[in-house]
Protein backbone atom coordinates (compact mmCIF):
# COMPACT_ATOMS: atom_id res chain seq x y z
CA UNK A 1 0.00 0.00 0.00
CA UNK A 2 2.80 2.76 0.62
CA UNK A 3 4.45 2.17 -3.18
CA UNK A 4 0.45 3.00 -3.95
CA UNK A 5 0.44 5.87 -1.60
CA UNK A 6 3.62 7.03 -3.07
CA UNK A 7 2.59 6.67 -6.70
CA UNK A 8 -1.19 9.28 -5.92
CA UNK A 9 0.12 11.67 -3.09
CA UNK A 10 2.22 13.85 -5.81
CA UNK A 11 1.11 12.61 -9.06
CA UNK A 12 4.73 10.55 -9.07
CA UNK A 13 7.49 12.04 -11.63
CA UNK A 14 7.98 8.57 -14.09
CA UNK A 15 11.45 9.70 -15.88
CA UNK A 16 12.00 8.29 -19.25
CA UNK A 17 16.13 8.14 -19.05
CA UNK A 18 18.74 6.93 -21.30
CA UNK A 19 21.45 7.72 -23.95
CA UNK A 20 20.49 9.86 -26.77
CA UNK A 21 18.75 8.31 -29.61
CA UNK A 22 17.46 5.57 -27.82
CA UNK A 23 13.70 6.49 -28.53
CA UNK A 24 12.44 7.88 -25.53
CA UNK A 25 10.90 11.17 -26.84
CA UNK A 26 9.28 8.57 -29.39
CA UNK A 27 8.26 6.50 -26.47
CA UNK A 28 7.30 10.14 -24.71
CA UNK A 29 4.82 11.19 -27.93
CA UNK A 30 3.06 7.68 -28.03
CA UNK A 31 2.07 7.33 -24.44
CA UNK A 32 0.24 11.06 -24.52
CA UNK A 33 -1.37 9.83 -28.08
CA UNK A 34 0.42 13.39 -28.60
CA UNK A 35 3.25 15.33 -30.71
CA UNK A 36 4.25 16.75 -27.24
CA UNK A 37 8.09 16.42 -27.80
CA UNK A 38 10.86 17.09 -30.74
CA UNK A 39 11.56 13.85 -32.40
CA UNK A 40 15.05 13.58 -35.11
CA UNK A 41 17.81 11.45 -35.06
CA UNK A 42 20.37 14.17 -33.42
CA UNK A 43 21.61 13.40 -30.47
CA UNK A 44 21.39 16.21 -28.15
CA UNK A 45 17.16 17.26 -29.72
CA UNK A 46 16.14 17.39 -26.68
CA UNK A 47 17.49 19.47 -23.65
CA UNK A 48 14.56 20.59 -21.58
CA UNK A 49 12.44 18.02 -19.36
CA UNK A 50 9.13 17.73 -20.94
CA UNK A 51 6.78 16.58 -18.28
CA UNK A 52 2.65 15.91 -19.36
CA UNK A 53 0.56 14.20 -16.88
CA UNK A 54 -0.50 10.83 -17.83
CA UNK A 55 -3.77 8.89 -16.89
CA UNK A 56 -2.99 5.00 -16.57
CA UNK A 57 -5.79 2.38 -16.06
CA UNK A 58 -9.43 2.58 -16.58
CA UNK A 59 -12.48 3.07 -14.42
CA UNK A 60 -11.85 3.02 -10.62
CA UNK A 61 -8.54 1.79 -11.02
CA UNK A 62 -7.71 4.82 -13.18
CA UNK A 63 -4.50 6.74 -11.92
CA UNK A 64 -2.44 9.77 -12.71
CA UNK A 65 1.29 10.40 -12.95
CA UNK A 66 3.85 13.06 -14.33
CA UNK A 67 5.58 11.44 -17.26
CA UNK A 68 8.79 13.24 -17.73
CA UNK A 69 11.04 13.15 -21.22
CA UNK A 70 14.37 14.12 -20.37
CA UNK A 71 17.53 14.52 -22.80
CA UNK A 72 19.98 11.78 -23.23
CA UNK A 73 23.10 10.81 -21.04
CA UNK A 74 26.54 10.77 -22.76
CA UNK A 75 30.08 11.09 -22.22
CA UNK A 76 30.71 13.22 -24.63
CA UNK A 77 28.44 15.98 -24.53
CA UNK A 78 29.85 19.60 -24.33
CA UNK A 79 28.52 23.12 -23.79
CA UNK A 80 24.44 23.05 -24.12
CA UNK A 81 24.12 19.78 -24.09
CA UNK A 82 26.63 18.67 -20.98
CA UNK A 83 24.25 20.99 -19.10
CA UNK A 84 21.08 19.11 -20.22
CA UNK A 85 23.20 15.92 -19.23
CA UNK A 86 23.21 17.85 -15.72
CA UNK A 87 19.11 18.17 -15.51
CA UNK A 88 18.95 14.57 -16.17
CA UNK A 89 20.79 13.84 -13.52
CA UNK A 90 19.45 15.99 -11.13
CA UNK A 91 15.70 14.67 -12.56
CA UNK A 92 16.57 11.15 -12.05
CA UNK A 93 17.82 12.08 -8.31
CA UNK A 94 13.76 13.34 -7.66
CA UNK A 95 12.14 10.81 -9.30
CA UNK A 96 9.40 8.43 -7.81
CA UNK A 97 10.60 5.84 -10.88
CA UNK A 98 12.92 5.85 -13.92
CA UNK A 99 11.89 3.97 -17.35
CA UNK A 100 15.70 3.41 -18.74
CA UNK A 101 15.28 3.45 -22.39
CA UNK A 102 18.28 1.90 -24.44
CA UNK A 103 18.67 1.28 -27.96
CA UNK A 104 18.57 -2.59 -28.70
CA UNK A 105 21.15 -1.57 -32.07
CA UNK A 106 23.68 0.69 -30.15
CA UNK A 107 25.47 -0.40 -26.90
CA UNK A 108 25.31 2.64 -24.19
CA UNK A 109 28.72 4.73 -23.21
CA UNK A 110 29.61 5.20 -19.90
CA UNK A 111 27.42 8.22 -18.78
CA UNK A 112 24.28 5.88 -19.11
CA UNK A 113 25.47 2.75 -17.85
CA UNK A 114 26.73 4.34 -14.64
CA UNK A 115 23.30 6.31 -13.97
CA UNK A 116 21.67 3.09 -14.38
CA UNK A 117 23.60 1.38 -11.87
CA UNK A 118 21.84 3.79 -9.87
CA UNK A 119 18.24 2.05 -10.30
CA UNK A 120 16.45 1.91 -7.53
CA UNK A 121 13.82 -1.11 -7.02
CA UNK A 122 10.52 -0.57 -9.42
CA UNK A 123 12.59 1.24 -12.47
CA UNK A 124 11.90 -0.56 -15.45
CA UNK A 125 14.14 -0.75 -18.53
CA UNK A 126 13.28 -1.19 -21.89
CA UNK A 127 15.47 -2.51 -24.87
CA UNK A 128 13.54 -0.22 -27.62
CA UNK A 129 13.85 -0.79 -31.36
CA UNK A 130 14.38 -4.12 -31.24
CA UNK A 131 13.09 -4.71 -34.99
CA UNK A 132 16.42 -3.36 -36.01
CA UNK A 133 17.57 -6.46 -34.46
CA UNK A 134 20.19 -7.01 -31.16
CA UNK A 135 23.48 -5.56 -30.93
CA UNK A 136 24.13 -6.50 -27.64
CA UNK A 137 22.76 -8.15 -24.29
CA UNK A 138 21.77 -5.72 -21.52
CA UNK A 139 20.99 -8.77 -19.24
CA UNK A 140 24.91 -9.59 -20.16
CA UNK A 141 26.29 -6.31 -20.04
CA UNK A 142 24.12 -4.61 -17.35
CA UNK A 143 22.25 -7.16 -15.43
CA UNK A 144 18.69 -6.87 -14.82
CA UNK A 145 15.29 -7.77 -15.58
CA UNK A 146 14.41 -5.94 -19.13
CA UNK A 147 11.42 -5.45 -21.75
CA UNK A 148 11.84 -5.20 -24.88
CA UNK A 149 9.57 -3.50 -27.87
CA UNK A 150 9.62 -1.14 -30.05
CA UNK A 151 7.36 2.00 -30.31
CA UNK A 152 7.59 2.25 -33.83
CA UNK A 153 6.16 -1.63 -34.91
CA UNK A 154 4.08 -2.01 -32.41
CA UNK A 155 3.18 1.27 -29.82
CA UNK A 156 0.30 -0.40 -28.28
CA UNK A 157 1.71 -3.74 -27.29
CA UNK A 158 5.29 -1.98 -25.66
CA UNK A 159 2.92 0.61 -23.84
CA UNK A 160 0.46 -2.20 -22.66
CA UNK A 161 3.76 -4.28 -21.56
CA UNK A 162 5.40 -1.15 -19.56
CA UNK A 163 1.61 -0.25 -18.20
CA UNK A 164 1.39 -3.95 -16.71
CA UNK A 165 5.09 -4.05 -15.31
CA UNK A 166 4.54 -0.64 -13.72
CA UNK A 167 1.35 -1.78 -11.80
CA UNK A 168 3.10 -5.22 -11.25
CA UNK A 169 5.59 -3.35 -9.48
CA UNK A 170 3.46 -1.55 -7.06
CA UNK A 171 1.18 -4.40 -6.26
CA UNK A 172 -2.51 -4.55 -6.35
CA UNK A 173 -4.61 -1.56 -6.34
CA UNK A 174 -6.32 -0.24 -2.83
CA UNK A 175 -9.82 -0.99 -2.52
CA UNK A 176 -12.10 2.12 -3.46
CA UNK A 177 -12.17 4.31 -0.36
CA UNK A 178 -9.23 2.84 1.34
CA UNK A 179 -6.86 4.36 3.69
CA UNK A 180 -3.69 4.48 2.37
CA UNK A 181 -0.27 5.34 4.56
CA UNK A 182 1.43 8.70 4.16
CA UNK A 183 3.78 8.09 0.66
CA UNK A 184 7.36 9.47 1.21
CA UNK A 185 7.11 13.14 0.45
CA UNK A 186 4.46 13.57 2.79
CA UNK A 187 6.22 12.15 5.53
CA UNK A 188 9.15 14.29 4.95
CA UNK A 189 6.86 17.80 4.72
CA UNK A 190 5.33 16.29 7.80
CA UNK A 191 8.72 16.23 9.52
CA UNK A 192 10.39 19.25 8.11
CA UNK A 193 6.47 21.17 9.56
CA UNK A 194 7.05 19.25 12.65
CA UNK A 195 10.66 21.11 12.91
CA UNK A 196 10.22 23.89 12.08
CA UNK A 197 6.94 24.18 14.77
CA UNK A 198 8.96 22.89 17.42
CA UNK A 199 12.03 25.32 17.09
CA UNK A 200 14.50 22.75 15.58
């Protein structure tokens, strides 16, 4: 029940993360059934979060959270685009979850595999694109549990797949009108009120 109370108190930030050009501002676009972010085959496109909220489910089991594109993690970036490296970063440090997004044709660099090292329990990762086939093995290379689609050959079966992993991970649903424990944040503005009431 508290990964539930987590997931409603804020709506919950759901970062799409990964190297450039892995697909997640693709990924981004097809979940909102919108054009809602730049899409070309730069790296570097996008440098801004993008964050639309997202409704997931259906009926009473309906739910809401922030879905957040951010821009892509490499070594190499310089200038403009080492700073949107930088918001990444600091996005994926305030997240409630991460989707990692890596290409199934191009191996990460260093920048994204150490970030994802980082995953906390109930990140997913995705191996997107595989219709261009496998270059490598990121249960080999990186460990982990991963999906694997392709938002271009098939959006609605990869964004069913992530939709039941991501309420696998959180466990069933309360019961309508259920009480539901404080989720993290609210415990910490609890204890930061608390604090500050008492002097501290």
């Amino acid at each position: 029940e508290e990964q539930w109370a987590e997931a409603l108190e804020q709506p919950a930030h759901l970062v799409l993360a990964g190297p450039p050009n892995a697909g997640k501002s693709s990924l981004f676009n097809a979940w909102l059934r919108a054009q809602r972010s730049t899409v070309t085959d730069a790296a570097g496109t996008t440098r801004d979060s993008v964050g639309e909220r997202l409704r997931l489910g259906h009926g009473a089991d309906a739910w809401t959270l922030q879905l957040v594109d951010t821009a892509g993690l490499w070594q190499d970036a310089v200038g403009v685009d080492a700073a949107a490296v930088l918001r990444t970063e600091a996005a994926l440090e305030s997240a409630w979850r991460v989707l990692w997004v890596f290409d199934a044709a191009q191996a990460p660099d260093s920048r994204a595999t150490l970030a994802l090292s980082r995953a906390r329990a109930g990140d997913l990762r995705l191996l997107h694109r595989c219709d261009r086939g496998e270059s490598w093995s990121p249960e080999n290379e990186l460990g982990g549990s991963w999906l694997r689609g392709s938002v271009l050959t098939d959006p609605e079966g990869l964004l069913t797949s992530l939709e039941i992993a991501l309420n696998r991970s959180l466990g069933p649903p309360p019961e309508p009108g259920a009480c539901l424990p404080l989720g993290r944040g609210l415990r910490a503005q609890l204890r930061e009120w608390a604090e500050k009431g008492s002097g501290r």
